[in-house]
C-alpha atoms as a PDB file:
ATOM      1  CA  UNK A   1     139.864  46.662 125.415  1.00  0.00           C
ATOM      2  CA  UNK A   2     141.098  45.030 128.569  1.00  0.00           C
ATOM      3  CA  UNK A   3     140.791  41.104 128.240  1.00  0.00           C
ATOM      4  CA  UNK A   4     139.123  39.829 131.236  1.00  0.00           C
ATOM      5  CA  UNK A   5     140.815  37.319 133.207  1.00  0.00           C
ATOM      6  CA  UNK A   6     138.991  33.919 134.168  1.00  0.00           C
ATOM      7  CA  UNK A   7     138.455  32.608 137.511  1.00  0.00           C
ATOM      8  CA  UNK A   8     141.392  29.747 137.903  1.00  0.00           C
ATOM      9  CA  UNK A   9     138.014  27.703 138.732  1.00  0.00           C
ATOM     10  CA  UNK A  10     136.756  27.774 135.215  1.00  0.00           C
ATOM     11  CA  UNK A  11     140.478  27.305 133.577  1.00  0.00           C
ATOM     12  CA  UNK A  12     141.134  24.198 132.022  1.00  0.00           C
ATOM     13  CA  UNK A  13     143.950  21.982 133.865  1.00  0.00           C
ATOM     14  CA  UNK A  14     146.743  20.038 132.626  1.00  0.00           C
ATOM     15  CA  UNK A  15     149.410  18.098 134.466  1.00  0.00           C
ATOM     16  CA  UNK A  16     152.659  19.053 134.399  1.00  0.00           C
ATOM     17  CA  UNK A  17     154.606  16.090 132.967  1.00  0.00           C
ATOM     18  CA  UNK A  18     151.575  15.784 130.008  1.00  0.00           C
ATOM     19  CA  UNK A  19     152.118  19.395 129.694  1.00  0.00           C
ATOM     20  CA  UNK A  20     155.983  19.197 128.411  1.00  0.00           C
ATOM     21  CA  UNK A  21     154.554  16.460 126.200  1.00  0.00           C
ATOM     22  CA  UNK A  22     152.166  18.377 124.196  1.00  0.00           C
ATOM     23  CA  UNK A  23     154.129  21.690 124.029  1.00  0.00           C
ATOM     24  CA  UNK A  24     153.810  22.237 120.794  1.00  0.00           C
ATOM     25  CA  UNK A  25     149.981  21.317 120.711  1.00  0.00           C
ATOM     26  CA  UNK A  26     149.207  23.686 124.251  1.00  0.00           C
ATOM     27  CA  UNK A  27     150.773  26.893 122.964  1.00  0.00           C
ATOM     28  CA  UNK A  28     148.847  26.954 119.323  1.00  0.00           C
ATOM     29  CA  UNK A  29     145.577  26.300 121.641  1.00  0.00           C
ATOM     30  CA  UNK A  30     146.483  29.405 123.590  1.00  0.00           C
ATOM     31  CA  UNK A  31     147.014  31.360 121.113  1.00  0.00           C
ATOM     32  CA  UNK A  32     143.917  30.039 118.309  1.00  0.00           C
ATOM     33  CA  UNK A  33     141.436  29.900 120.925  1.00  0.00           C
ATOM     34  CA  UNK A  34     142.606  33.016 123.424  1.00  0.00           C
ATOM     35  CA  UNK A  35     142.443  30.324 126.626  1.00  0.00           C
ATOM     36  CA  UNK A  36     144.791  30.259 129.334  1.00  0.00           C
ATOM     37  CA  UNK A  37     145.678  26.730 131.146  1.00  0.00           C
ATOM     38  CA  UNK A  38     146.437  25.579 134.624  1.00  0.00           C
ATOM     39  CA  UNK A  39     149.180  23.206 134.968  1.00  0.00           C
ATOM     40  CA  UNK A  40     149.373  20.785 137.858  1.00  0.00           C
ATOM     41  CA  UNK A  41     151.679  18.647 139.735  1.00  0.00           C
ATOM     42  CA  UNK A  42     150.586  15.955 141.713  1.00  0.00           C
ATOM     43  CA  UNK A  43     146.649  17.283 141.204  1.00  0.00           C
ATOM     44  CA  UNK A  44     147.264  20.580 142.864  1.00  0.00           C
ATOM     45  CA  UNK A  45     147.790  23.749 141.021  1.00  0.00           C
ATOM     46  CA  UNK A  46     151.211  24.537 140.546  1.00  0.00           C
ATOM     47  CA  UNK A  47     151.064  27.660 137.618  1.00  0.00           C
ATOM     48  CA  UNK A  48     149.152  29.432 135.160  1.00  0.00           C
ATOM     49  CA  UNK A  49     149.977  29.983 131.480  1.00  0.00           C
ATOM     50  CA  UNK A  50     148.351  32.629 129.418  1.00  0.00           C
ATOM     51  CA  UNK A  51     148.344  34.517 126.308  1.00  0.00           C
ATOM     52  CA  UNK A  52     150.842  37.522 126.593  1.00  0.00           C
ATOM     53  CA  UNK A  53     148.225  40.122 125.382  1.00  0.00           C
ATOM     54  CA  UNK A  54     146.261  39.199 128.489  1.00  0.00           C
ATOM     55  CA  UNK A  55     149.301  40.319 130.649  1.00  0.00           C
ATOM     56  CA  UNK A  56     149.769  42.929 128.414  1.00  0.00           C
ATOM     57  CA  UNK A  57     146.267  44.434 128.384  1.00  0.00           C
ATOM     58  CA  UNK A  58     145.780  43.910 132.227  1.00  0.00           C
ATOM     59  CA  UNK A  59     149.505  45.038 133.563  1.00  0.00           C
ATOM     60  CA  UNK A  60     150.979  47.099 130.849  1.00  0.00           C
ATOM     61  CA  UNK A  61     153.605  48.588 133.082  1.00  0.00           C
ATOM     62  CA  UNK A  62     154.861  45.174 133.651  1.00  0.00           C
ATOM     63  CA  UNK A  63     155.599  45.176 130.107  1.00  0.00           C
ATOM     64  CA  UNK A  64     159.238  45.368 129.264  1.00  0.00           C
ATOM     65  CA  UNK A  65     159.795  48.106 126.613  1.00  0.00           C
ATOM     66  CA  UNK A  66     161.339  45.976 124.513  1.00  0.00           C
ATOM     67  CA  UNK A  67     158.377  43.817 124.031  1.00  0.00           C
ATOM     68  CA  UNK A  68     155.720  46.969 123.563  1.00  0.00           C
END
């Protein structure tokens, strides 16, 4: 079952610099509760990270073979 990807509207932000601070503490979130995050700099949106199995489910022939 396909995951369904949020609207970056309803994605929780995090600045960049606070980002590379909490590492550690971002990825386990991503992973225990399935969320995706996007990080800022300066206030503006700058990139989105997100579980893999969402990019898996939703392009799977992005997927390098090596990772399927």
């Amino acid at each position: 079952m396909k995951h369904r990807l949020p609207p970056l509207s309803e994605m929780e932000r995090i600045e960049q610099s606070l980002f590379i601070e909490k590492l550690d503490e971002i990825l386990e979130r991503i992973d225990k509760e399935d969320i995706g995050f996007v990080i800022t700099v300066g206030g503006l949106d700058e990139m989105v990270i997100i579980p893999f199995r969402w990019f898996a489910e939703n392009f799977p022939d992005e997927v390098p073979e090596i990772l399927k």
